[in-house]
N, C-alpha and C. Protein backbone atom coordinates (compact mmCIF):
# COMPACT_ATOMS: atom_id res chain seq x y z
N UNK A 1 -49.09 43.39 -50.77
CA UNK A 1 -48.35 44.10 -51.79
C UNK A 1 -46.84 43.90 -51.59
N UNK A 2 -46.41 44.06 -50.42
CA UNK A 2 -45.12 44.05 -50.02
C UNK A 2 -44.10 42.56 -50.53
N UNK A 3 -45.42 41.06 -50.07
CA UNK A 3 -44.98 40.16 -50.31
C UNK A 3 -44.39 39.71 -51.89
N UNK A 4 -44.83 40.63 -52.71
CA UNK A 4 -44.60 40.77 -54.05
C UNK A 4 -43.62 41.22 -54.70
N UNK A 5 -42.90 41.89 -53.97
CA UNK A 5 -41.82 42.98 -54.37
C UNK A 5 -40.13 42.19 -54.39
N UNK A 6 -39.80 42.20 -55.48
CA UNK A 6 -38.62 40.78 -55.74
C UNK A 6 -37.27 41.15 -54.58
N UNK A 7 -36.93 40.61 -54.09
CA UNK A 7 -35.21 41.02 -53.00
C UNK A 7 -35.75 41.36 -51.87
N UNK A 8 -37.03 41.54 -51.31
CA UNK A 8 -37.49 42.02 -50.14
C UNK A 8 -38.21 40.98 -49.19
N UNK A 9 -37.54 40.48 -48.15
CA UNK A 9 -37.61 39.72 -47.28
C UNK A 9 -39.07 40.37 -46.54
N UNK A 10 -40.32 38.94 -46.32
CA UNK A 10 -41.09 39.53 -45.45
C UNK A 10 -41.32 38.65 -43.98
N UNK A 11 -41.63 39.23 -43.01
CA UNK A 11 -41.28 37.94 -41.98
C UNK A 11 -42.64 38.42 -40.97
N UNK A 12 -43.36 37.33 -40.25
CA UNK A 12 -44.78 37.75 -39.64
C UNK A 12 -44.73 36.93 -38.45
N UNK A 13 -43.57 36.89 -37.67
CA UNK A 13 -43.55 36.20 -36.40
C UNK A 13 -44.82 36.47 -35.47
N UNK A 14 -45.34 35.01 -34.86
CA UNK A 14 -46.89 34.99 -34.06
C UNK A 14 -46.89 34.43 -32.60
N UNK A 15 -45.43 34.76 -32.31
CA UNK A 15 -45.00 34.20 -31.04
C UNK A 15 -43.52 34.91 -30.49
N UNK A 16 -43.22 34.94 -29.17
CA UNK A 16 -42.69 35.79 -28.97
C UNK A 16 -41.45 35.00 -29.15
N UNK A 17 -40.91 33.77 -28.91
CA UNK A 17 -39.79 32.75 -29.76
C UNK A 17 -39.16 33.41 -30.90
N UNK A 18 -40.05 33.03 -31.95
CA UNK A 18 -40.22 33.62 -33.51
C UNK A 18 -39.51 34.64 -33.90
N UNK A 19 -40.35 35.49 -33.15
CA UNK A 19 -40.22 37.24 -32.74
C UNK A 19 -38.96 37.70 -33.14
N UNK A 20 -37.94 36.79 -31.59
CA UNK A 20 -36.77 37.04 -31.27
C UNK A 20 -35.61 36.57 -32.53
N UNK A 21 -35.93 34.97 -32.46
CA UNK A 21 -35.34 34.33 -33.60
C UNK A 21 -34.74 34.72 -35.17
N UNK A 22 -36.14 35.51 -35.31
CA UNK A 22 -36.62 35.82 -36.85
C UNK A 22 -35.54 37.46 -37.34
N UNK A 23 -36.08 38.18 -36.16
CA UNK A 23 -35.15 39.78 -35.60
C UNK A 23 -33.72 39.13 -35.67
N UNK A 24 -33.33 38.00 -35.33
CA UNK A 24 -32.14 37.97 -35.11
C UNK A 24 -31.45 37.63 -36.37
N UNK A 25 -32.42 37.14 -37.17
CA UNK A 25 -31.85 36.67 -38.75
C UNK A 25 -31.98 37.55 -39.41
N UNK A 26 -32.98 38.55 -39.38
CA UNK A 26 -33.16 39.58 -39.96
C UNK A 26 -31.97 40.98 -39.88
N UNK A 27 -31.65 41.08 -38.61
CA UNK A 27 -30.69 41.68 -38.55
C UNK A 27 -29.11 41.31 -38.54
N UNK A 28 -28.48 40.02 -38.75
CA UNK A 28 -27.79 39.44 -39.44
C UNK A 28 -27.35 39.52 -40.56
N UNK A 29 -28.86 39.77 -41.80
CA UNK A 29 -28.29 39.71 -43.38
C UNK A 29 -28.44 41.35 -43.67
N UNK A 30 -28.16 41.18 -45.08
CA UNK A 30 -27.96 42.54 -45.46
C UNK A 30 -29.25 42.84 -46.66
N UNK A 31 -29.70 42.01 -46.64
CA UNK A 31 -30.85 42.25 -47.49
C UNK A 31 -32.13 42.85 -47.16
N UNK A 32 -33.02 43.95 -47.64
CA UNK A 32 -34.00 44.39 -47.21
C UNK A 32 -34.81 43.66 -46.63
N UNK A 33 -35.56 43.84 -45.05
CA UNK A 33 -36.93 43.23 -44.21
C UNK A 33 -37.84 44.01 -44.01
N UNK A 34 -39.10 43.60 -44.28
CA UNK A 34 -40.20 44.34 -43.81
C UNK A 34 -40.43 43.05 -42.47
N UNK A 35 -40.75 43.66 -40.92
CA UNK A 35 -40.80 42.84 -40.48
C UNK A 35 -41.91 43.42 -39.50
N UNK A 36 -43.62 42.54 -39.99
CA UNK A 36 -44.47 42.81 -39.28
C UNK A 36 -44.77 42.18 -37.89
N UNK A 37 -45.31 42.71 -36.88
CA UNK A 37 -45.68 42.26 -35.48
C UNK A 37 -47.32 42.50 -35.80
N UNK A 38 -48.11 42.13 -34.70
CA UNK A 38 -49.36 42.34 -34.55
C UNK A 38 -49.29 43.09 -32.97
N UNK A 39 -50.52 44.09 -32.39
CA UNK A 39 -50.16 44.18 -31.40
C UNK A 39 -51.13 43.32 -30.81
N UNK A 40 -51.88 42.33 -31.05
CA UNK A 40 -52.69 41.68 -30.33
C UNK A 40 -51.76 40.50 -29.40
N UNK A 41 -50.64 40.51 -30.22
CA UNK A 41 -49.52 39.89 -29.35
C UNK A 41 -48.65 39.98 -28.42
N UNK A 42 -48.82 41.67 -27.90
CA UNK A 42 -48.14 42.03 -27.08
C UNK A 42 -47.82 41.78 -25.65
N UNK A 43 -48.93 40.97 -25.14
CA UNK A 43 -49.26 40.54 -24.25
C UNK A 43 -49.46 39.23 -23.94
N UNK A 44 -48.94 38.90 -25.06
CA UNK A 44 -49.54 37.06 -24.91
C UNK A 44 -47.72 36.98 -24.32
N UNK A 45 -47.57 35.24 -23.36
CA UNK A 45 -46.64 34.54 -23.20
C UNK A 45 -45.84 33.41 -24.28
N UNK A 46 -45.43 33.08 -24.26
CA UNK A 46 -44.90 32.21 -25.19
C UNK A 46 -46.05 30.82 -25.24
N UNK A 47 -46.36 30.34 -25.78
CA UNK A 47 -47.13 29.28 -25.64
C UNK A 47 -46.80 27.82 -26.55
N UNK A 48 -45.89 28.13 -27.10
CA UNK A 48 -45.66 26.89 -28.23
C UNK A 48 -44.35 26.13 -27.41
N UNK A 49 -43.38 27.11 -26.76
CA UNK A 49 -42.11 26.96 -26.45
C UNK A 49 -42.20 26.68 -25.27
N UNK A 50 -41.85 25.65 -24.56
CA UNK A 50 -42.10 25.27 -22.93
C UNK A 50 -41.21 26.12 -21.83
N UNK A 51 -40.18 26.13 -22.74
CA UNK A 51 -38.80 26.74 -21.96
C UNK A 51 -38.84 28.36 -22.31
N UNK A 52 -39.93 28.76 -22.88
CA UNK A 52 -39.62 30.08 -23.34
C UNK A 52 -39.01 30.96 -24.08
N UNK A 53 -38.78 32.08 -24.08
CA UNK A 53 -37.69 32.70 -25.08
C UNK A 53 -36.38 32.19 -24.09
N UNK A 54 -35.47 31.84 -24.90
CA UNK A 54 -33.76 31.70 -24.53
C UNK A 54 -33.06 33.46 -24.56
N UNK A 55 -32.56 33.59 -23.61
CA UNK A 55 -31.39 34.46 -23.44
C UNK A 55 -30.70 34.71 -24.17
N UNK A 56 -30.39 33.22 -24.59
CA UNK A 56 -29.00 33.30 -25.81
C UNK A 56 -29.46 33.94 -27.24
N UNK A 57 -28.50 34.07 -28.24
CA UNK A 57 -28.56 34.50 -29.60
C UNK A 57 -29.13 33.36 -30.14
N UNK A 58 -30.31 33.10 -30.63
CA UNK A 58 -30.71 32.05 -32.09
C UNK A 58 -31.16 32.80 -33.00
N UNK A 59 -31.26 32.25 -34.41
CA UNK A 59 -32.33 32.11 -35.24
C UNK A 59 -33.21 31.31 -35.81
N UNK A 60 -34.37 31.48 -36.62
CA UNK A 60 -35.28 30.73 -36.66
C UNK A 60 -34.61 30.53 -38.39
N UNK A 61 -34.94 29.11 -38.93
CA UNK A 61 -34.54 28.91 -40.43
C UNK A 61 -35.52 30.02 -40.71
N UNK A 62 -34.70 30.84 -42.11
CA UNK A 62 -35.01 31.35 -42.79
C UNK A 62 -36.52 30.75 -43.55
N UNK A 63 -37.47 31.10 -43.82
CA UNK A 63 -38.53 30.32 -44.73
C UNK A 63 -38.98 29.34 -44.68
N UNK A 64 -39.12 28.88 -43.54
CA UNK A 64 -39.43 27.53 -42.91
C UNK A 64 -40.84 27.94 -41.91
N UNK A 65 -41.87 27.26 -42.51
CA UNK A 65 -43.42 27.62 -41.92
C UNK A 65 -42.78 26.03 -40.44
N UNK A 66 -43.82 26.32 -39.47
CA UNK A 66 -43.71 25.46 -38.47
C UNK A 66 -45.29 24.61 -38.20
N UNK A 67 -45.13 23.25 -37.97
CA UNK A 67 -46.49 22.94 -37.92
C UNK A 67 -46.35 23.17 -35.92
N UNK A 68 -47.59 23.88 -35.89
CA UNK A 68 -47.99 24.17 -34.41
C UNK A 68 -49.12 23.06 -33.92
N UNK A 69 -50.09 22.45 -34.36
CA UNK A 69 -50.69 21.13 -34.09
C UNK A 69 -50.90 19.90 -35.11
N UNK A 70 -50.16 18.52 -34.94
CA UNK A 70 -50.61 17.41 -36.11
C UNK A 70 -52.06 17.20 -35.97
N UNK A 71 -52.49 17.16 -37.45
CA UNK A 71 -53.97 16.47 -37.65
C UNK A 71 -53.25 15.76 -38.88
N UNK A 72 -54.83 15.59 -39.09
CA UNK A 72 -54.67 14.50 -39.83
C UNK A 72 -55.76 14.60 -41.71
N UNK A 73 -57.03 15.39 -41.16
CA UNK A 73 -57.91 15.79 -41.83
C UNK A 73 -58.43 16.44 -42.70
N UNK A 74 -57.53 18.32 -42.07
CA UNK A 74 -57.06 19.54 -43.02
C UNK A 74 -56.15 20.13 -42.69
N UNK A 75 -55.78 20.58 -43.36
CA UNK A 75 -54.34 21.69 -42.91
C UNK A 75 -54.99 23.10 -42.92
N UNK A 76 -55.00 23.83 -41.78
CA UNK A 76 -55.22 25.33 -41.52
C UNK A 76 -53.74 26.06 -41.38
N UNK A 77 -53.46 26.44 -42.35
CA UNK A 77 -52.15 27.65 -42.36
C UNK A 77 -52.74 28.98 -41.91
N UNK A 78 -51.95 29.47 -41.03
CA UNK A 78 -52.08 30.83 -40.47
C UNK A 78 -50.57 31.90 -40.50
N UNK A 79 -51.11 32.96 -40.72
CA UNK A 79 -50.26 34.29 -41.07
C UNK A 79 -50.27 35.02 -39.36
N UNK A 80 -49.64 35.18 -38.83
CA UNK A 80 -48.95 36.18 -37.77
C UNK A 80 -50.44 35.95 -36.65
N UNK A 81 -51.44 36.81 -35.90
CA UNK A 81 -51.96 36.35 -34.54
C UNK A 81 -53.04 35.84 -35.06
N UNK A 82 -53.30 35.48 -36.54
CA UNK A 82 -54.49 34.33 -37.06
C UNK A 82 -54.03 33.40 -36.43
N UNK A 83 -53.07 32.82 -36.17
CA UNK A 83 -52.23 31.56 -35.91
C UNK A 83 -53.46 31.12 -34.29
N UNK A 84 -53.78 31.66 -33.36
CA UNK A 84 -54.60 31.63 -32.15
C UNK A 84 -56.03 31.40 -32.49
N UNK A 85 -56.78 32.26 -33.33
CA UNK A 85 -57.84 31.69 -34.20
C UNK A 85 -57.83 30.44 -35.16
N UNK A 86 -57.01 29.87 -35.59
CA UNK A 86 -56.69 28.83 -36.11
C UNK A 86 -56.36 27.93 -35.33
N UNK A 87 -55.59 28.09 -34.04
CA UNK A 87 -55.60 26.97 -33.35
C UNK A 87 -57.26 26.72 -32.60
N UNK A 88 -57.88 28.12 -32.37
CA UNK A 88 -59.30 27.66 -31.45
C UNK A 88 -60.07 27.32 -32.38
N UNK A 89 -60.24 27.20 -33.88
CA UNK A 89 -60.68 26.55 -34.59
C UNK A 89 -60.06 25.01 -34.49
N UNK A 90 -59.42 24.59 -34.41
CA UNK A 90 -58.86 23.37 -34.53
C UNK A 90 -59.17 22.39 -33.19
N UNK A 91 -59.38 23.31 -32.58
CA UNK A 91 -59.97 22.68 -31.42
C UNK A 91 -61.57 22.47 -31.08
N UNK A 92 -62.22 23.34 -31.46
CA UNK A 92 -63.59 23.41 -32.03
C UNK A 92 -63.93 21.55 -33.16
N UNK A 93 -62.96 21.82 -33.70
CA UNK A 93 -63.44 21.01 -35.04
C UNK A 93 -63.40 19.72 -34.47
N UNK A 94 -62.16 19.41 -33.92
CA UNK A 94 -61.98 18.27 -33.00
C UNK A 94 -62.81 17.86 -32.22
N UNK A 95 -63.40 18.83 -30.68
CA UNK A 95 -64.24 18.51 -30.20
C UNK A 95 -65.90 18.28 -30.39
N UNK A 96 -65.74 19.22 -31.23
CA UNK A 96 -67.49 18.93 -31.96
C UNK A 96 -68.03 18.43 -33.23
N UNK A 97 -66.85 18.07 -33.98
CA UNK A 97 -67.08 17.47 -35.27
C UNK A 97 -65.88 16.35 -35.75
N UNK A 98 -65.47 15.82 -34.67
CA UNK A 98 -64.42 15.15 -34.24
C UNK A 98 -63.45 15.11 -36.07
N UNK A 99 -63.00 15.88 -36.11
CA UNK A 99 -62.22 16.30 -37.61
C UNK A 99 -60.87 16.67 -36.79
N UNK A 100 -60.07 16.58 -37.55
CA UNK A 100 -58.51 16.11 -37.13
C UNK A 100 -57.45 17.42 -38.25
N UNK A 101 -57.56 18.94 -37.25
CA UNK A 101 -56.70 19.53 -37.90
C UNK A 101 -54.96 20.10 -37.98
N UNK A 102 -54.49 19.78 -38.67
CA UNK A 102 -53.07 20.02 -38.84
C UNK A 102 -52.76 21.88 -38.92
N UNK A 103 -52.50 22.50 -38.28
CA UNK A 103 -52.32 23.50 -37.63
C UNK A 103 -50.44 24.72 -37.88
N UNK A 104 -50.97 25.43 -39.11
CA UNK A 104 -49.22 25.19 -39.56
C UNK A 104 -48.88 26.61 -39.69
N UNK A 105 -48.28 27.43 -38.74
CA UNK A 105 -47.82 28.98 -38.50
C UNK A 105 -46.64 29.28 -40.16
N UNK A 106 -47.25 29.88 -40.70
CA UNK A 106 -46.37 30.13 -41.91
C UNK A 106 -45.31 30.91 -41.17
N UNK A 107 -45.16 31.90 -40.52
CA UNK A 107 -43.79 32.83 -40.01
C UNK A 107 -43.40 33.79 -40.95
N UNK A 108 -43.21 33.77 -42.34
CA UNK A 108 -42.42 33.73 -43.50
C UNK A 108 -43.98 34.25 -44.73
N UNK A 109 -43.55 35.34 -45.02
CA UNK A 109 -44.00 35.43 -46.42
C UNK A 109 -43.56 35.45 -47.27
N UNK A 110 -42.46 35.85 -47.16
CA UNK A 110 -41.00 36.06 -48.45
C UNK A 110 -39.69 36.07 -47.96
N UNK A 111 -38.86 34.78 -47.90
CA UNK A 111 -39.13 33.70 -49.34
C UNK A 111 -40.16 32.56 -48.08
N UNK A 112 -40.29 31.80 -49.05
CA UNK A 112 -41.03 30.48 -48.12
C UNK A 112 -41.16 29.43 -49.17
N UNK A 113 -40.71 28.76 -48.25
CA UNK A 113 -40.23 27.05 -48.77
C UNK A 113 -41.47 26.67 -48.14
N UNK A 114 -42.24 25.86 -49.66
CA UNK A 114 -43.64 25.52 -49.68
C UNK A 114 -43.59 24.06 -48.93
N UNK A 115 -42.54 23.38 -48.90
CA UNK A 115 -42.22 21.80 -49.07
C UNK A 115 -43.31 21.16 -47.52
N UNK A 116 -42.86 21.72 -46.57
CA UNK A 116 -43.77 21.52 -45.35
C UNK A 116 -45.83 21.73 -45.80
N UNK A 117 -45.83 22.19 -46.43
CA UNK A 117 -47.32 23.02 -46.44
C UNK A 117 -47.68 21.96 -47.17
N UNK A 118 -47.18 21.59 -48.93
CA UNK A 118 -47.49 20.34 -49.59
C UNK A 118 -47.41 19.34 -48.69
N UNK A 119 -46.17 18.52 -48.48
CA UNK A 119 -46.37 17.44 -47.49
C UNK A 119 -47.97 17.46 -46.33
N UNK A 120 -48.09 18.56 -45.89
CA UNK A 120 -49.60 17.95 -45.11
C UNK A 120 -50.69 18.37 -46.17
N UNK A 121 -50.71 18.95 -47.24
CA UNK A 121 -51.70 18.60 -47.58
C UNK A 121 -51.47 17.48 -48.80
N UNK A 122 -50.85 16.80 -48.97
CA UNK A 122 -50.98 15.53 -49.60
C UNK A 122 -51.46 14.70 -48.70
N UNK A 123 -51.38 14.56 -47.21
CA UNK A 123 -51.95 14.12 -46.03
C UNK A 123 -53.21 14.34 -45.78
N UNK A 124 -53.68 15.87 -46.06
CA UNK A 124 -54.94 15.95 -45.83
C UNK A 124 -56.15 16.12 -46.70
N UNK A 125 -55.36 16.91 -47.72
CA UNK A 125 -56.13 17.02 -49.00
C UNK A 125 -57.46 17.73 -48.82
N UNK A 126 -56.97 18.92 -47.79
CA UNK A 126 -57.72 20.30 -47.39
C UNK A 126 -57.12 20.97 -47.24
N UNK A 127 -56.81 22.34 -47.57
CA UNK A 127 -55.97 24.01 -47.15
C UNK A 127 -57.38 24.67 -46.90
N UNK A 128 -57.15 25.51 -45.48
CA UNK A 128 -57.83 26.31 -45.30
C UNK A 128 -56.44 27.56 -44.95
N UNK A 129 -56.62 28.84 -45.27
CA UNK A 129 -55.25 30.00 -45.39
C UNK A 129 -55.84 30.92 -44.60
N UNK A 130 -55.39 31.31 -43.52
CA UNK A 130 -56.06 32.30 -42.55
C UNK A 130 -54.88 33.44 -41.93
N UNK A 131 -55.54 34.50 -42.26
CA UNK A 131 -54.59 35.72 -42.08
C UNK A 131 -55.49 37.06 -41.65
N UNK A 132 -55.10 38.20 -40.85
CA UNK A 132 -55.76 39.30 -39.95
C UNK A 132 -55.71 39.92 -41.38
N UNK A 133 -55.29 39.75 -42.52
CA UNK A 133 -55.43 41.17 -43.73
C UNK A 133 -56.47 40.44 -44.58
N UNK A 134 -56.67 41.75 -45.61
CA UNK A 134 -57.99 41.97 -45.82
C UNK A 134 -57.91 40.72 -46.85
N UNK A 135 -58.80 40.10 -47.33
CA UNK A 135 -59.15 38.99 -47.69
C UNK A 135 -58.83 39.22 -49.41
N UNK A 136 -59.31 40.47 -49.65
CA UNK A 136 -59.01 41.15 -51.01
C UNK A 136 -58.03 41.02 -51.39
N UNK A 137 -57.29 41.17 -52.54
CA UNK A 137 -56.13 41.58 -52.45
C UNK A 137 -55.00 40.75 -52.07
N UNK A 138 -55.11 39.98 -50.99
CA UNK A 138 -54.13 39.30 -49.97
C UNK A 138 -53.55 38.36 -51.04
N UNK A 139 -51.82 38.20 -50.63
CA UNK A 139 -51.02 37.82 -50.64
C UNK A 139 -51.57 36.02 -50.90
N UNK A 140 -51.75 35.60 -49.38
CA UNK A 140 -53.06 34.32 -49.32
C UNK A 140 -53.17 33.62 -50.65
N UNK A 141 -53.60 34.53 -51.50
CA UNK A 141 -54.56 34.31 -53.13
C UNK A 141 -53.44 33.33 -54.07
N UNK A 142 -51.68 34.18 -53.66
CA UNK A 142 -51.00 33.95 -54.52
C UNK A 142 -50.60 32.36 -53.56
N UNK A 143 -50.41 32.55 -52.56
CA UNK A 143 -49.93 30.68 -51.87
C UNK A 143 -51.21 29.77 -51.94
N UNK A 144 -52.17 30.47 -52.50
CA UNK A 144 -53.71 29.35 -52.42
C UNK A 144 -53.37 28.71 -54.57
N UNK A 145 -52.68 29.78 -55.12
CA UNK A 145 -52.58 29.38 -56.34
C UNK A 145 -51.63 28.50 -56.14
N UNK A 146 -50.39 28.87 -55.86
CA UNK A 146 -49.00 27.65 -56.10
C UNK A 146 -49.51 26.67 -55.06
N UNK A 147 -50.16 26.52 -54.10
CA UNK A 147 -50.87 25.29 -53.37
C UNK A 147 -51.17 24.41 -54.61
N UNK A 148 -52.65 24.99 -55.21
CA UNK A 148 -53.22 24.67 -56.26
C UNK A 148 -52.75 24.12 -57.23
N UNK A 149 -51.76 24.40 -57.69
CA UNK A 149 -50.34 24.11 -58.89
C UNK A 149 -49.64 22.83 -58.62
N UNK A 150 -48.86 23.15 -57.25
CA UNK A 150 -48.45 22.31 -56.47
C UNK A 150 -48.97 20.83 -56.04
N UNK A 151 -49.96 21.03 -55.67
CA UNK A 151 -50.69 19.97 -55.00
C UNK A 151 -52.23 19.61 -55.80
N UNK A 152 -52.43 19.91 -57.21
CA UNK A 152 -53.61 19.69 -57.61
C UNK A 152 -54.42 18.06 -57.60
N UNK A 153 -53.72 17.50 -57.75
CA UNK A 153 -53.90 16.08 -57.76
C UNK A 153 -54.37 15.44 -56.20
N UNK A 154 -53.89 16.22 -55.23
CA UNK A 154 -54.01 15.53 -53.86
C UNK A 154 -55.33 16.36 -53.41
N UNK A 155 -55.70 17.21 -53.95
CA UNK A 155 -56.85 17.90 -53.66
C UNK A 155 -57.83 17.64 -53.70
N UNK A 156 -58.95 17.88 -52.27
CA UNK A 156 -60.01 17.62 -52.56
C UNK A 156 -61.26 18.20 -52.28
N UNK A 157 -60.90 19.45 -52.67
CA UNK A 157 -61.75 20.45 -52.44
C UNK A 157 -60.27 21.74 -52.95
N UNK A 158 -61.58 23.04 -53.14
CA UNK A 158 -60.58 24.31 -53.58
C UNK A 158 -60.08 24.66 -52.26
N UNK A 159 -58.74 25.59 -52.62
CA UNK A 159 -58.03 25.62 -50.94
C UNK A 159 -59.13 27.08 -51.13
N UNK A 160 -59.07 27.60 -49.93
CA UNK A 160 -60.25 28.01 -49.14
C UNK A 160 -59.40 29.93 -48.39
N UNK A 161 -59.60 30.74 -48.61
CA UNK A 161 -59.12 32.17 -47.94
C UNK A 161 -60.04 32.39 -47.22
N UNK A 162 -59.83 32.83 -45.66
CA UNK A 162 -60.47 33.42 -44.90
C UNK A 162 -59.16 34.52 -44.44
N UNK A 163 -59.78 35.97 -44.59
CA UNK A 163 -59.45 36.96 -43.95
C UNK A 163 -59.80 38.18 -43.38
N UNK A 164 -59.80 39.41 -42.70
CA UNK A 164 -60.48 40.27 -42.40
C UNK A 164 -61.43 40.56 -43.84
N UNK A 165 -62.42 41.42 -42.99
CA UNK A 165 -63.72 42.18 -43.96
C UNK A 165 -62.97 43.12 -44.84
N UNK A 166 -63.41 43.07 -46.23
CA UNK A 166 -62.81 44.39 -46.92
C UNK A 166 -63.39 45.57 -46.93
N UNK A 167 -63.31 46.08 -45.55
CA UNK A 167 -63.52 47.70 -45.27
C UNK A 167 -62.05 48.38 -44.51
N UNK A 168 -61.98 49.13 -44.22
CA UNK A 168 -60.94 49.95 -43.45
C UNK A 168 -61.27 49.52 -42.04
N UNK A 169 -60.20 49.58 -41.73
CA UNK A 169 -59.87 48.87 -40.23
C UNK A 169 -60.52 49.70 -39.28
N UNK A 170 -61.22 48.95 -38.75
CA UNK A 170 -62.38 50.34 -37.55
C UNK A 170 -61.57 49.93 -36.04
N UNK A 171 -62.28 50.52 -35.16
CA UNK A 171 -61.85 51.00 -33.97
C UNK A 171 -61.55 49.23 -32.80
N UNK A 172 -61.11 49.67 -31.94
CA UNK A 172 -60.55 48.34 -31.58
C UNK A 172 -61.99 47.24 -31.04
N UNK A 173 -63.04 48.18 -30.60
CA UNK A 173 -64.36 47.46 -30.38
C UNK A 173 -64.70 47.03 -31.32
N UNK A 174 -64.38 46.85 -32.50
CA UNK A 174 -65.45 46.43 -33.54
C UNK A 174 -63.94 44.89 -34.00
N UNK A 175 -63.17 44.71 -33.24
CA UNK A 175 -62.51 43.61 -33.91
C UNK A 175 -63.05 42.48 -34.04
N UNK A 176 -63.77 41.94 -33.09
CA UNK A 176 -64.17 41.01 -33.28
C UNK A 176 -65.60 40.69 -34.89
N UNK A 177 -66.04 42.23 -35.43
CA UNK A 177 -66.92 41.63 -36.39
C UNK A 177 -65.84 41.95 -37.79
N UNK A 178 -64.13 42.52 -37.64
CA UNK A 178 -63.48 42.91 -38.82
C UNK A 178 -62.67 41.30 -39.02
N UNK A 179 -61.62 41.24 -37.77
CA UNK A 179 -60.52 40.33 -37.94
C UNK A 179 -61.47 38.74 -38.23
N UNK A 180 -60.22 38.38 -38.86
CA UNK A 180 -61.07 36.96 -38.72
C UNK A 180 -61.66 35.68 -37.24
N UNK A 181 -62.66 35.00 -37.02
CA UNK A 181 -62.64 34.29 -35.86
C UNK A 181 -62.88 33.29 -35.82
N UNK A 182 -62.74 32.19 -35.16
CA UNK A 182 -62.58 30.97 -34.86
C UNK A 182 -64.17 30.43 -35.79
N UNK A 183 -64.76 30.95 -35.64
CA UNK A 183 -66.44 31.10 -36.03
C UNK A 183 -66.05 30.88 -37.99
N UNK A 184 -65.76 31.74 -38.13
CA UNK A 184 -65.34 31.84 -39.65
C UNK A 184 -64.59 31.12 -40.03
N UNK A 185 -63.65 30.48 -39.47
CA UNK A 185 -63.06 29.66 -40.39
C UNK A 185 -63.75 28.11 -40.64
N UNK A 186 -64.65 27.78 -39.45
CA UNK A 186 -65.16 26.77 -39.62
C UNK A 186 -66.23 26.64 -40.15
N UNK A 187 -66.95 27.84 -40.26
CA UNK A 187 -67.78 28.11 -41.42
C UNK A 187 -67.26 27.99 -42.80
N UNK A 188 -65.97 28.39 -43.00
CA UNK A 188 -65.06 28.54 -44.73
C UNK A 188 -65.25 26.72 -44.55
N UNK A 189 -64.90 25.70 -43.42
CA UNK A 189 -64.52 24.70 -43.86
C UNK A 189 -66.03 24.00 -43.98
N UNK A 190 -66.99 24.22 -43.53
CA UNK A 190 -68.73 23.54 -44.05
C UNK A 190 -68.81 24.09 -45.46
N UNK A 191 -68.28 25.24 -45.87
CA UNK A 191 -69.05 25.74 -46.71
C UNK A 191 -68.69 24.99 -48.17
N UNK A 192 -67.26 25.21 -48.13
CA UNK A 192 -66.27 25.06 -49.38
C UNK A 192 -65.82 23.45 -48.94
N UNK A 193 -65.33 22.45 -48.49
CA UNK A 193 -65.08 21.74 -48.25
C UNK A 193 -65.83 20.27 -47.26
């Protein structure tokens, strides 16, 4: 809902880099941020960044998704700690169905510069969109349309939403049958693609 709302910056950093980067741009401008964390991330290390978070002041470009693994085959975009399920999917696919996935942390819900996301899928000419919110409803629906718009011609197959179950968020034991999992997305990619 939020991602919808015109002048309102949304930002879904999935790494603690990001995190810092993103906070730092965010609190820089003067324009409204909604700026979500997950807490499944609270505990994770940096893993994309070798050198870690920097000390110093950066920011991350404004609206700029990051590709986190090259393939070659499909492009799996992920929203905030989907981004870890999407990579153990990508690794799954590789090793057991030797399929070659391009792996691409959106960061950014509002604004977001699509230009990275087209470019691999004119390459792959698969979107699979993976995000911890509810599948309903989701935001997802509206970047699976301008994908669609965007890139209809390079397509070869419908781009594909996997997201949590549409019930109310239950207790932390039951995450593994709400959030989305590595299991599901490679099921979305036999099924639809």
């Amino acid at each position: 809902m939020l991602a919808h709302i015109p002048g309102l910056k949304v930002m879904f950093p999935a790494t603690p880099y990001d995190a810092k980067g993103m906070l730092n741009l965010a609190l820089r401008g003067t324009d409204p941020v909604v700026f979500f964390e997950s807490q499944k991330l609270y505990d994770m290390g940096e893993l994309f960044v070798s050198t870690g978070v920097p000390e110093d002041y950066y920011e991350v470009a404004e609206g700029v998704p990051i590709i986190r693994k090259e393939g070659n085959d499909i492009t799996i975009l992920t929203v905030g700690a989907a981004l870890y399920k999407g990579m153990e999917a990508a690794e799954e696919l590789e090793k057991k169905y030797k399929v070659s996935a391009e792996v691409i942390d959106l960061r950014f819900i509002n604004p977001l510069n699509y230009d990275l996301i087209i470019k691999s899928v004119k390459k792959t000419g698969k979107l699979v969109l993976v995000s911890d919110a509810c599948e309903r409803g989701s935001f997802l629906h509206t970047i699976a349309s301008n994908i669609t718009q965007f890139n209809f011609d390079y397509l070869d197959g419908p781009v594909v939403v996997v997201g949590s179950r549409n019930w109310i968020t239950p207790a932390a034991e039951m995450e593994s049958v709400f959030f989305p999992q590595k299991e599901w997305i490679i099921d979305a990619i036999h099924e639809h693609l």
